[in-house]
PDB file of N, CA and C in Angstrom:
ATOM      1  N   UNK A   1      18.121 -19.159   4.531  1.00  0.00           N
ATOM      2  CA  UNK A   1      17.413 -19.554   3.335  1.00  0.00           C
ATOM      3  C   UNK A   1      16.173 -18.677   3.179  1.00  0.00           C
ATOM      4  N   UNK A   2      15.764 -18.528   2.248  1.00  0.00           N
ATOM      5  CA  UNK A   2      14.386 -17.131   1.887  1.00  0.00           C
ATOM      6  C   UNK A   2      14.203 -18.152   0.619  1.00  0.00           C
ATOM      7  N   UNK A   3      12.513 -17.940   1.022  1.00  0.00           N
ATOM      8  CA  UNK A   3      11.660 -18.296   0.102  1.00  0.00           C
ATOM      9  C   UNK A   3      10.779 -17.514  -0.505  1.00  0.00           C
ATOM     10  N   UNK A   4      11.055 -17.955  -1.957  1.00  0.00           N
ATOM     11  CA  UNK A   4      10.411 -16.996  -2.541  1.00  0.00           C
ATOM     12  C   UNK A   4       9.312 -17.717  -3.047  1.00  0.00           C
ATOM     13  N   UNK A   5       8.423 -16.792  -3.304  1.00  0.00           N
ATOM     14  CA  UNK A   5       6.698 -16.872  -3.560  1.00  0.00           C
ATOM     15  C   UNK A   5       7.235 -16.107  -4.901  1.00  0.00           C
ATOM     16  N   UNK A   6       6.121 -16.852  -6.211  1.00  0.00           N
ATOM     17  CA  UNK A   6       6.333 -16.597  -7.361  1.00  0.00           C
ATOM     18  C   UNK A   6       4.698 -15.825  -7.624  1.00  0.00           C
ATOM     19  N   UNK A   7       4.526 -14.648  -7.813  1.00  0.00           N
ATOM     20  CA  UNK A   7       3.179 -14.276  -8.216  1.00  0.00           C
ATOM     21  C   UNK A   7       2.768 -13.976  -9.121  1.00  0.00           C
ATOM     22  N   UNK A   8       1.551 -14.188  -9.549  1.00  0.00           N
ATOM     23  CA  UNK A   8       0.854 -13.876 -10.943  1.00  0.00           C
ATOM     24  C   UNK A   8       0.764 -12.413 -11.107  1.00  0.00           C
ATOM     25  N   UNK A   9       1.577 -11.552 -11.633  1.00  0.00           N
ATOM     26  CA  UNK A   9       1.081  -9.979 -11.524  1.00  0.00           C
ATOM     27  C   UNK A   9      -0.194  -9.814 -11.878  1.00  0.00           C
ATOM     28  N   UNK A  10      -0.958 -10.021 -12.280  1.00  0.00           N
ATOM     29  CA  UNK A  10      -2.085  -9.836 -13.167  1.00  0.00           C
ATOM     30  C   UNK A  10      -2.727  -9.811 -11.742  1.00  0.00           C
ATOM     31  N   UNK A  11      -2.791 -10.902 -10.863  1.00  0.00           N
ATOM     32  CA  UNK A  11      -3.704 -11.146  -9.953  1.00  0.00           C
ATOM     33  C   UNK A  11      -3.075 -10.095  -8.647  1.00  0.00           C
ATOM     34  N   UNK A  12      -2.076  -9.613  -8.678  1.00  0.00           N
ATOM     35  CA  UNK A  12      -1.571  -8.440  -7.251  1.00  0.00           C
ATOM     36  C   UNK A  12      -1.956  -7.047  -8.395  1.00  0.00           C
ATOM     37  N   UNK A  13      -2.140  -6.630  -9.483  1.00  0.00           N
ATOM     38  CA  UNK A  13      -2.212  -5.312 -10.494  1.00  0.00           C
ATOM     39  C   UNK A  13      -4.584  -5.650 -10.163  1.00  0.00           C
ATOM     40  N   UNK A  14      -4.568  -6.630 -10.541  1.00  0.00           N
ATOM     41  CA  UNK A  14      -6.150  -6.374 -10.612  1.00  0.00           C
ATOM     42  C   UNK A  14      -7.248  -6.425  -9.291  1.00  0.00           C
ATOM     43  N   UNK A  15      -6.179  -7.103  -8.166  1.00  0.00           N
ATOM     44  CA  UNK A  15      -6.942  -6.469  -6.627  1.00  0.00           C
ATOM     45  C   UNK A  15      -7.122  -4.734  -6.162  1.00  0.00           C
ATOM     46  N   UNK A  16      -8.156  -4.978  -5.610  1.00  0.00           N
ATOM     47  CA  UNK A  16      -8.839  -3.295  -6.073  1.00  0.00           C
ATOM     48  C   UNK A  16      -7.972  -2.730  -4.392  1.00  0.00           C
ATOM     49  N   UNK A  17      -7.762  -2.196  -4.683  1.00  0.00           N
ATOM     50  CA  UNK A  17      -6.638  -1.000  -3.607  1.00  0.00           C
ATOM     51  C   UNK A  17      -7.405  -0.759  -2.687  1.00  0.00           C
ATOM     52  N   UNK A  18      -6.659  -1.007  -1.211  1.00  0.00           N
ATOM     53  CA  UNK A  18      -7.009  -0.287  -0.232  1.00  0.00           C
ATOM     54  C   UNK A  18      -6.374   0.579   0.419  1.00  0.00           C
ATOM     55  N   UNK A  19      -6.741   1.491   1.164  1.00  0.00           N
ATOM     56  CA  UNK A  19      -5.981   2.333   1.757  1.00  0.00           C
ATOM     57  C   UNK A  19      -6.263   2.772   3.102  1.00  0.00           C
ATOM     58  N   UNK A  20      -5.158   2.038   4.081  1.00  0.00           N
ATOM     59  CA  UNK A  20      -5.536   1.610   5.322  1.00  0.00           C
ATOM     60  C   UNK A  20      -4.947   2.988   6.199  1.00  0.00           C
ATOM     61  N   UNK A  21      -5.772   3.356   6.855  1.00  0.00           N
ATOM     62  CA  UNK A  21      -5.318   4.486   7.614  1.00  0.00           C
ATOM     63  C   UNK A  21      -4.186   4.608   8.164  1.00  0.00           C
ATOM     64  N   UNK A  22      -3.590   5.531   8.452  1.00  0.00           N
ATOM     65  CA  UNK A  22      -2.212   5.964   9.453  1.00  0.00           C
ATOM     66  C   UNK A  22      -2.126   4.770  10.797  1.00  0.00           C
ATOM     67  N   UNK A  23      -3.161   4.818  11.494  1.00  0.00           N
ATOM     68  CA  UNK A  23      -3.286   4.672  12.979  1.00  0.00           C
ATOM     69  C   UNK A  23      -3.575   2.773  12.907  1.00  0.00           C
ATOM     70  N   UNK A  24      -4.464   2.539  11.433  1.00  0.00           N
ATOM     71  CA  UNK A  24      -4.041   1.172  11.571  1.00  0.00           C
ATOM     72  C   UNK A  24      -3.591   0.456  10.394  1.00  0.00           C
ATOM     73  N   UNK A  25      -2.372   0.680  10.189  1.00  0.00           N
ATOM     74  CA  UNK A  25      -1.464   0.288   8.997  1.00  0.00           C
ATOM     75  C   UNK A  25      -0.857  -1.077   9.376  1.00  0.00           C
ATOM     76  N   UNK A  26      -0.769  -1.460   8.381  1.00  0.00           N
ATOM     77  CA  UNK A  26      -0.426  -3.189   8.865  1.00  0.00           C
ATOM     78  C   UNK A  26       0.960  -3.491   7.950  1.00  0.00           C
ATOM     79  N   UNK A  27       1.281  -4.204   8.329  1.00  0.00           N
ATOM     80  CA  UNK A  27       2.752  -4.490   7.606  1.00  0.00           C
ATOM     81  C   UNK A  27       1.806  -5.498   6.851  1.00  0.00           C
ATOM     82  N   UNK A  28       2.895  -4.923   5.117  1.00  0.00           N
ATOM     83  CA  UNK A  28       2.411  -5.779   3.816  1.00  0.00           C
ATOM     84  C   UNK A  28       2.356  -7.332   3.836  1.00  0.00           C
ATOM     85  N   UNK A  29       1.574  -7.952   3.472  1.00  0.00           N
ATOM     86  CA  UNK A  29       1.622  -9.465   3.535  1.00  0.00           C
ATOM     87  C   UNK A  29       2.774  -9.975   2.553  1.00  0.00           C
ATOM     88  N   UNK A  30       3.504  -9.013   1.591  1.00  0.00           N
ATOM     89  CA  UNK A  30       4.316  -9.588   0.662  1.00  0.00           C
ATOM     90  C   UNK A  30       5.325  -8.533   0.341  1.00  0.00           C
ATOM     91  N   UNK A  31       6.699  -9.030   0.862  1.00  0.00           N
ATOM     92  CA  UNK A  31       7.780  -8.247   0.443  1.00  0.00           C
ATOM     93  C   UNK A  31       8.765  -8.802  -0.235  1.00  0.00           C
ATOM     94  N   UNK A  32       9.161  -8.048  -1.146  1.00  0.00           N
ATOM     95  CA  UNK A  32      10.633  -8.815  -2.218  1.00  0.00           C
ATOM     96  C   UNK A  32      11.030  -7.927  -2.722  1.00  0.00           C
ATOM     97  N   UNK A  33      12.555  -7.740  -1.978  1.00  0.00           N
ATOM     98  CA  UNK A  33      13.162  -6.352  -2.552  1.00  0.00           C
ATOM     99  C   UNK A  33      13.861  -6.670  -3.498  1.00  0.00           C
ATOM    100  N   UNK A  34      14.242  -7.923  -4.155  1.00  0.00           N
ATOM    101  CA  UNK A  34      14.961  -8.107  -4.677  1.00  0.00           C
ATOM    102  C   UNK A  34      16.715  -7.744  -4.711  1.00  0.00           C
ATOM    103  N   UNK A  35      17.096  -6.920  -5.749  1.00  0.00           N
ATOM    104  CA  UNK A  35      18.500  -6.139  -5.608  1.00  0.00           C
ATOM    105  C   UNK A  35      18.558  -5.009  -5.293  1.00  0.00           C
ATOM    106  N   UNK A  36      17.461  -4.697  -4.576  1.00  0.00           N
ATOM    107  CA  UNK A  36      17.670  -3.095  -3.987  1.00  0.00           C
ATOM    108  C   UNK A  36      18.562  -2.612  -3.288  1.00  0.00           C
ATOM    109  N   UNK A  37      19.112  -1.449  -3.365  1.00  0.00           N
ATOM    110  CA  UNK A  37      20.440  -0.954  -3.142  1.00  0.00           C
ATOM    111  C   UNK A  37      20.372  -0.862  -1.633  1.00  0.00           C
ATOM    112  N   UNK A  38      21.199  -1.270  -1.019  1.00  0.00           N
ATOM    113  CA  UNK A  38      21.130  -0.285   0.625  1.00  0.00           C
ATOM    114  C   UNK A  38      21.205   1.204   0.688  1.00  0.00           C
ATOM    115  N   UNK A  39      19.993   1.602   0.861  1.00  0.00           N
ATOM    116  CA  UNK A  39      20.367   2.724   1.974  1.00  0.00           C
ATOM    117  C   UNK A  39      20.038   3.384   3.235  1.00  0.00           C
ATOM    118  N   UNK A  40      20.907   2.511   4.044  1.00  0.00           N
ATOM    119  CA  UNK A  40      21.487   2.434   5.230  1.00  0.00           C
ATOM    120  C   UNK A  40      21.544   3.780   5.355  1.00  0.00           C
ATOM    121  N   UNK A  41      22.610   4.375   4.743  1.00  0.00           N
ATOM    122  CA  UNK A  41      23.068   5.949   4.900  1.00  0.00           C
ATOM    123  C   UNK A  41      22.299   6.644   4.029  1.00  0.00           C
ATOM    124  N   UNK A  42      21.498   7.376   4.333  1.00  0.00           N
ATOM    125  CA  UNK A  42      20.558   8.206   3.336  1.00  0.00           C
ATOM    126  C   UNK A  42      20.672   9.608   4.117  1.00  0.00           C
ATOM    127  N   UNK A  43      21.055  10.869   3.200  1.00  0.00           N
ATOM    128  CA  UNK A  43      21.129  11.825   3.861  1.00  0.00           C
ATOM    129  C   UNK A  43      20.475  13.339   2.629  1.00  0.00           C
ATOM    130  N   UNK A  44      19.649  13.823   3.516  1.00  0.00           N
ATOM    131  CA  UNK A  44      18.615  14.658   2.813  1.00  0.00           C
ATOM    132  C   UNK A  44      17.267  14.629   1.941  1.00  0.00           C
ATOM    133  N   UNK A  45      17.427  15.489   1.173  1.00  0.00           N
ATOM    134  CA  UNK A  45      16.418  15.004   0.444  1.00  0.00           C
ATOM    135  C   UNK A  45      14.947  15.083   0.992  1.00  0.00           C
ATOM    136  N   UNK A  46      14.869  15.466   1.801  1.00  0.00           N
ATOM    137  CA  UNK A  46      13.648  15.218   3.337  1.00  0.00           C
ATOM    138  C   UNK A  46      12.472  16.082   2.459  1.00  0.00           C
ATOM    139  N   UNK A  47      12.405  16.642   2.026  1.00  0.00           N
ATOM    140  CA  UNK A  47      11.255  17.633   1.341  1.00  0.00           C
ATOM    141  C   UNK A  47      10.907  16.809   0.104  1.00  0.00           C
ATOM    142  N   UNK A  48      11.732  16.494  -0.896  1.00  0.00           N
ATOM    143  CA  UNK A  48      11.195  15.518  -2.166  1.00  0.00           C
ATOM    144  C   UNK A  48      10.412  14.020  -1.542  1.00  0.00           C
ATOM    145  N   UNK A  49      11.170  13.380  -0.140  1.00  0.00           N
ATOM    146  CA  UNK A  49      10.321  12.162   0.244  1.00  0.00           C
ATOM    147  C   UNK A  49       8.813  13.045   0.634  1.00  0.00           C
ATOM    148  N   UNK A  50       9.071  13.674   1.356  1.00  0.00           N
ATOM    149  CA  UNK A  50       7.657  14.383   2.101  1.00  0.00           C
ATOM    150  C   UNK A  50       6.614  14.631   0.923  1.00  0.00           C
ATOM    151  N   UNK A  51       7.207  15.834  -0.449  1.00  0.00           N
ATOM    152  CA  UNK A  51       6.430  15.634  -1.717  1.00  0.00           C
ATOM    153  C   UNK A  51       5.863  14.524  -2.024  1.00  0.00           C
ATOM    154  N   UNK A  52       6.556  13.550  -1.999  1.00  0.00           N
ATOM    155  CA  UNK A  52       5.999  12.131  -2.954  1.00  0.00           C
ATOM    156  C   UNK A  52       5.627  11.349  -1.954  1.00  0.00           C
ATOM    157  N   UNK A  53       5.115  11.261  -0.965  1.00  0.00           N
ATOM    158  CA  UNK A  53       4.724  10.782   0.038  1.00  0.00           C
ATOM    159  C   UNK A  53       3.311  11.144  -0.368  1.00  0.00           C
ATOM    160  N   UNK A  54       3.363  12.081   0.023  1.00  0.00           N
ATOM    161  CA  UNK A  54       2.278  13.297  -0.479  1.00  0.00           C
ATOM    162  C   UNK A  54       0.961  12.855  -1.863  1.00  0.00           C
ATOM    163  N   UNK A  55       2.022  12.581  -2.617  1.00  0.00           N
ATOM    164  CA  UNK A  55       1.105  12.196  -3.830  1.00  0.00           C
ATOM    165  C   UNK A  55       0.963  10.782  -4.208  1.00  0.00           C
ATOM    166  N   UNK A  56       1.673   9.705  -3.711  1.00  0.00           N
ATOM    167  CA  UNK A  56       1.492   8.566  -3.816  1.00  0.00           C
ATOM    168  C   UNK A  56       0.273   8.118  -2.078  1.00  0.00           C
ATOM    169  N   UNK A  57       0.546   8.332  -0.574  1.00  0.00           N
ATOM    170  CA  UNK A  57      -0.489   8.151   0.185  1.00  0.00           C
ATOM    171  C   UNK A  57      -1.545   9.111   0.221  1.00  0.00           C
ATOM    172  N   UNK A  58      -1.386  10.528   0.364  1.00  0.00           N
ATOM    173  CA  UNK A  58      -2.526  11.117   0.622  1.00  0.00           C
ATOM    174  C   UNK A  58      -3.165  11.041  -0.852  1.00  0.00           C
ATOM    175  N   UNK A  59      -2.804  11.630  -2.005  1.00  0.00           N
ATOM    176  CA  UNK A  59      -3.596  11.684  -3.159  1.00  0.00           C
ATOM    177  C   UNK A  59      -4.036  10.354  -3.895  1.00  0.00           C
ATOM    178  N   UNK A  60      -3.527   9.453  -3.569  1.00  0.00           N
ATOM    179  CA  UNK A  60      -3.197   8.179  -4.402  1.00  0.00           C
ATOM    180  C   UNK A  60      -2.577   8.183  -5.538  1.00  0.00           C
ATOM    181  N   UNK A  61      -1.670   8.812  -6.131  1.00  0.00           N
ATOM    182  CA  UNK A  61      -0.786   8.742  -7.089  1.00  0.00           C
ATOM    183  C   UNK A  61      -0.428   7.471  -7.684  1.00  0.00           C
ATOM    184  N   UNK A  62      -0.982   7.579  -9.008  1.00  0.00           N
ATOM    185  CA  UNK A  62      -0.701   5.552  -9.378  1.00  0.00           C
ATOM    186  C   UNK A  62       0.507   5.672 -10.303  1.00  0.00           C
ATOM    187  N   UNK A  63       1.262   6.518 -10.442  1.00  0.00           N
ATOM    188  CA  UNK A  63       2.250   6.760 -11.109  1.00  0.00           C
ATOM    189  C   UNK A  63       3.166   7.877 -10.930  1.00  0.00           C
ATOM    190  N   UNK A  64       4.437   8.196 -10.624  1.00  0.00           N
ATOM    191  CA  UNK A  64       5.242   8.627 -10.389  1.00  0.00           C
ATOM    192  C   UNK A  64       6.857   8.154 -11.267  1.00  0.00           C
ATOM    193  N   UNK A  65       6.897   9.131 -12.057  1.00  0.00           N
ATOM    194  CA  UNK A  65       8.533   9.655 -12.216  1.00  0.00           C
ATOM    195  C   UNK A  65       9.602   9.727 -12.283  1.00  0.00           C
ATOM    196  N   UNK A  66      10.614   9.695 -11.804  1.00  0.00           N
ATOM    197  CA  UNK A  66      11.679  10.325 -11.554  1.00  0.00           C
ATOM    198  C   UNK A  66      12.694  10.235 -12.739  1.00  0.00           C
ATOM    199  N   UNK A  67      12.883  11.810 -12.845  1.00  0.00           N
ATOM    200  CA  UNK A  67      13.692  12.074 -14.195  1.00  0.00           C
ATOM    201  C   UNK A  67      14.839  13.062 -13.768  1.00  0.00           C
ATOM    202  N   UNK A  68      15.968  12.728 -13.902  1.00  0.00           N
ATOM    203  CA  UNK A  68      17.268  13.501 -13.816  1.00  0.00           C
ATOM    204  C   UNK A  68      18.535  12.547 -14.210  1.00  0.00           C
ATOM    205  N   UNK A  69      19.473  13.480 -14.395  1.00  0.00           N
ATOM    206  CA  UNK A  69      20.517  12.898 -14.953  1.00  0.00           C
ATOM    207  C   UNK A  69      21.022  11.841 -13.976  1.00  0.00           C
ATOM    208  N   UNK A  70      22.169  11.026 -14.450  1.00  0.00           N
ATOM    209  CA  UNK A  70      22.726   9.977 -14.071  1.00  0.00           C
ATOM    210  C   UNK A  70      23.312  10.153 -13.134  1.00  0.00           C
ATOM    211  N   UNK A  71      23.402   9.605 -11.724  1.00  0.00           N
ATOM    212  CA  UNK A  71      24.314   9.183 -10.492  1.00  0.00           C
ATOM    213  C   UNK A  71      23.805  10.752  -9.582  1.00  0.00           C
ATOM    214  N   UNK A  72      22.440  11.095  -9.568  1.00  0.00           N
ATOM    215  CA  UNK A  72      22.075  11.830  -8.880  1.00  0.00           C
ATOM    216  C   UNK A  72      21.127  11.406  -7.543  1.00  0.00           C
ATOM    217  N   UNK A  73      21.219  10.561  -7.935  1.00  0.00           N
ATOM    218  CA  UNK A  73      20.105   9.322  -6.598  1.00  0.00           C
ATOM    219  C   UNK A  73      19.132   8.824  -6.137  1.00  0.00           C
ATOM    220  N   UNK A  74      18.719   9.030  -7.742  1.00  0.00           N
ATOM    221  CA  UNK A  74      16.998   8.594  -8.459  1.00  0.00           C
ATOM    222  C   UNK A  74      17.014   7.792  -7.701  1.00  0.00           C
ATOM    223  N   UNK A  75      17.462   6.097  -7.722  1.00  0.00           N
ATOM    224  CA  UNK A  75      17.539   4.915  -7.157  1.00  0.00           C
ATOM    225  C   UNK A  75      17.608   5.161  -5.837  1.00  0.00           C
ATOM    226  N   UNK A  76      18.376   5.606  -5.288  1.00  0.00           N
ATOM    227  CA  UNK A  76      18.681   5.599  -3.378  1.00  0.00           C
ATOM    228  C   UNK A  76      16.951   6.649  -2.621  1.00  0.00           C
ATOM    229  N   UNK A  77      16.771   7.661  -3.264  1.00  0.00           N
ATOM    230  CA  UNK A  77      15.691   8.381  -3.153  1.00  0.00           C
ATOM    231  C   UNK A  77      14.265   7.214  -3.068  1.00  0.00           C
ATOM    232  N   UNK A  78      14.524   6.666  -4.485  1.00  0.00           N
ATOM    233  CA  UNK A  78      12.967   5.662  -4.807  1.00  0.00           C
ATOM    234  C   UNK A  78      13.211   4.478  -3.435  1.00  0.00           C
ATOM    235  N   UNK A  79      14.086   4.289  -3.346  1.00  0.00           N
ATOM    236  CA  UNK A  79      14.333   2.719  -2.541  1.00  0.00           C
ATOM    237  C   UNK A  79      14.322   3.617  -0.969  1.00  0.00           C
ATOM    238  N   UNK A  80      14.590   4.763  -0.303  1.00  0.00           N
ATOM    239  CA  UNK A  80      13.856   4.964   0.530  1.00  0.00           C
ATOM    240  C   UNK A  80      12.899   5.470   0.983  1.00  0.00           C
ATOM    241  N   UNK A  81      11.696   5.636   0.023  1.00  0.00           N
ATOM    242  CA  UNK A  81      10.827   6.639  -0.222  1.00  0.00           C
ATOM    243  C   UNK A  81      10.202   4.963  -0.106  1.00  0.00           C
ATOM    244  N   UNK A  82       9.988   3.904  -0.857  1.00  0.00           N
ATOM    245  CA  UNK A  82       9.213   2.699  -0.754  1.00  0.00           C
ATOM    246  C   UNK A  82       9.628   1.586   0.471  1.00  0.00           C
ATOM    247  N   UNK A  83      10.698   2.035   1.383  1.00  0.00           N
ATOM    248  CA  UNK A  83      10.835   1.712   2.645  1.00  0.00           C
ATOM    249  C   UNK A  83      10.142   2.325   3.426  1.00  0.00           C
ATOM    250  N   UNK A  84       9.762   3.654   3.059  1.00  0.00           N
ATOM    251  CA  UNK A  84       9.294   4.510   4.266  1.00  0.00           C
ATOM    252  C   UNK A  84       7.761   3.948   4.384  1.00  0.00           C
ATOM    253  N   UNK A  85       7.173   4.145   3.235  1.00  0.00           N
ATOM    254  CA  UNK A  85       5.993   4.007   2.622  1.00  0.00           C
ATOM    255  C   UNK A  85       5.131   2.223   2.671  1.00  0.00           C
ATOM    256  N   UNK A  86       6.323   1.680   2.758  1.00  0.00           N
ATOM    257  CA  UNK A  86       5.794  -0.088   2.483  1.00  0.00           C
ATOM    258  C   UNK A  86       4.954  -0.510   3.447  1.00  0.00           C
ATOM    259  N   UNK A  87       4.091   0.217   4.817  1.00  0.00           N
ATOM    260  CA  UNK A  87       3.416  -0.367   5.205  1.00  0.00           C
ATOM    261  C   UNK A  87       2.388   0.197   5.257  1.00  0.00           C
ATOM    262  N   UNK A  88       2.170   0.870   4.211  1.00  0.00           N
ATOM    263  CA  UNK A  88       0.579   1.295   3.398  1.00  0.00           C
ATOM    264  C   UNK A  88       0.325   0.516   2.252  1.00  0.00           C
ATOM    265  N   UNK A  89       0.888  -0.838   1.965  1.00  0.00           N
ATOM    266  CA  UNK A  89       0.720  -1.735   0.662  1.00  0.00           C
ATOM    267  C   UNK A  89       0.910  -3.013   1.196  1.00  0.00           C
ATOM    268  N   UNK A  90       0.274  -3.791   0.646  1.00  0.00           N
ATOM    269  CA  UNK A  90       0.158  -5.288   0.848  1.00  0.00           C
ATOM    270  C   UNK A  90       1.288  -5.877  -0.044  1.00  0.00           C
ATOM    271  N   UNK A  91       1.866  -5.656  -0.910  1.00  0.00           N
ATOM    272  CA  UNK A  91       2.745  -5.946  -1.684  1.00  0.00           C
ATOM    273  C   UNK A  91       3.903  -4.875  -2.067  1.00  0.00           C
ATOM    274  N   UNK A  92       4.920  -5.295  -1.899  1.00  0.00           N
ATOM    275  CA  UNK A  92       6.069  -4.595  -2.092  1.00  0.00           C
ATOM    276  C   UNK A  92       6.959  -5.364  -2.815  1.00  0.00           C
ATOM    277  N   UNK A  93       7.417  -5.003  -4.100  1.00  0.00           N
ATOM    278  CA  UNK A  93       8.218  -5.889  -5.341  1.00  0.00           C
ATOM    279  C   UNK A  93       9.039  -4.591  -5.919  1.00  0.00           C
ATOM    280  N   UNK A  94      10.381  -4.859  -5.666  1.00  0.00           N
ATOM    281  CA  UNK A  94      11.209  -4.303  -6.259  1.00  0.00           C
ATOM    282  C   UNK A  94      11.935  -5.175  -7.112  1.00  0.00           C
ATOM    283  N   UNK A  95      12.441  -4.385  -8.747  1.00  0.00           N
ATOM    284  CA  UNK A  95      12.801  -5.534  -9.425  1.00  0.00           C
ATOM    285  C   UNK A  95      13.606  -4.049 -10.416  1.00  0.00           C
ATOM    286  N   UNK A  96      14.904  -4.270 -10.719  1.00  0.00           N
ATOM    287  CA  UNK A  96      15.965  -3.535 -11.455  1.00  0.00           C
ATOM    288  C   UNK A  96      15.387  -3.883 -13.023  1.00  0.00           C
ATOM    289  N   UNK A  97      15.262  -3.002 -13.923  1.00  0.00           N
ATOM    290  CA  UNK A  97      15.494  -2.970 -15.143  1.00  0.00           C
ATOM    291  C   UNK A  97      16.572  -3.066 -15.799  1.00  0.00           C
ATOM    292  N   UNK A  98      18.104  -2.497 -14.865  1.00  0.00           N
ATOM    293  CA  UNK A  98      18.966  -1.979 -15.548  1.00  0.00           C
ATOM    294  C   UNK A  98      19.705  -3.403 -16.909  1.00  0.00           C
ATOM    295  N   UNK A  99      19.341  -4.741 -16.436  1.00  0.00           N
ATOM    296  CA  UNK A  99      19.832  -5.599 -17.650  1.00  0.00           C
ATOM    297  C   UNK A  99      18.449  -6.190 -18.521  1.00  0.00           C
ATOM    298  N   UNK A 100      17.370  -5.323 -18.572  1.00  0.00           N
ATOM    299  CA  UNK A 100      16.675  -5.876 -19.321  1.00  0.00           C
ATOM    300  C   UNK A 100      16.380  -5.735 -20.601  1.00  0.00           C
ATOM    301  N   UNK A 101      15.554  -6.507 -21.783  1.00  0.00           N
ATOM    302  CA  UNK A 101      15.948  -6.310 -22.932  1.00  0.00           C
ATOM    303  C   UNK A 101      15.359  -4.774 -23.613  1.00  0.00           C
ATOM    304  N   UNK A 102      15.717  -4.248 -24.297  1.00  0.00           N
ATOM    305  CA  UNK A 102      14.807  -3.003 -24.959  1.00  0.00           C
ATOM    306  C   UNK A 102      13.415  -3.228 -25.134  1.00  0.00           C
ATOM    307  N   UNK A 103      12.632  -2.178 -25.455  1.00  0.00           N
ATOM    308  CA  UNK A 103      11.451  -2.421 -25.465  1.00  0.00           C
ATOM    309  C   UNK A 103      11.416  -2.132 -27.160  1.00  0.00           C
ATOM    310  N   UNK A 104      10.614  -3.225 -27.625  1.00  0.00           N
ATOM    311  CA  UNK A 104      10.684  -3.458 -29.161  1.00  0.00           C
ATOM    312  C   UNK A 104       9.349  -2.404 -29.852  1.00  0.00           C
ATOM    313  N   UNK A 105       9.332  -1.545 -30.802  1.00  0.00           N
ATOM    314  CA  UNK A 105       8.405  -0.903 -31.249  1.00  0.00           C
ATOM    315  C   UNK A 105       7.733  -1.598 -32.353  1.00  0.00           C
TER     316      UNK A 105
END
């Protein structure tokens, strides 16, 4: 059984960021991967994680990307790039767009 904790985004988006060193990194107080894909088997790619590693911990990057065509492994890339990464964040929320409604102009 898993329990889920329902959070106010407003209140995890408006806590002011910390950024806890290498040597004492703490595992996040809040994880929910939701439907994130397994990948178990992840193979390559080792230079694009290292890049974006790069610009999301060392630079603080508050936004990142990823643009390429379909069934190239945007998704498997992002989902182990925020495994690698999840214990430089207190919160970790993964959540699929792919059935959500359009965005209305």
């Amino acid at each position: 059984m898993q329990l889920v904790t329902l959070l106010n985004w407003e209140e995890v988006v408006d806590r002011t960021p910390t950024q806890p060193s290498p040597e004492n990194s703490i595992a996040p107080s809040y994880q929910d991967w939701g439907e994130a894909p397994d990948v178990s088997k992840f193979y390559g790619r080792i230079e694009e994680l290292k890049q974006l590693k790069q610009w999301i911990i060392d630079e603080r990057c508050r936004l990142v990307v990823l643009l390429a065509q379909g069934g190239i492994g945007k998704t498997a890339l992002s989902v182990k790039l925020a495994q690698e990464i999840q214990g430089d964040f207190e919160y970790v929320i993964w959540r699929s767009l792919r059935e959500s409604p359009p965005i209305e102009r």
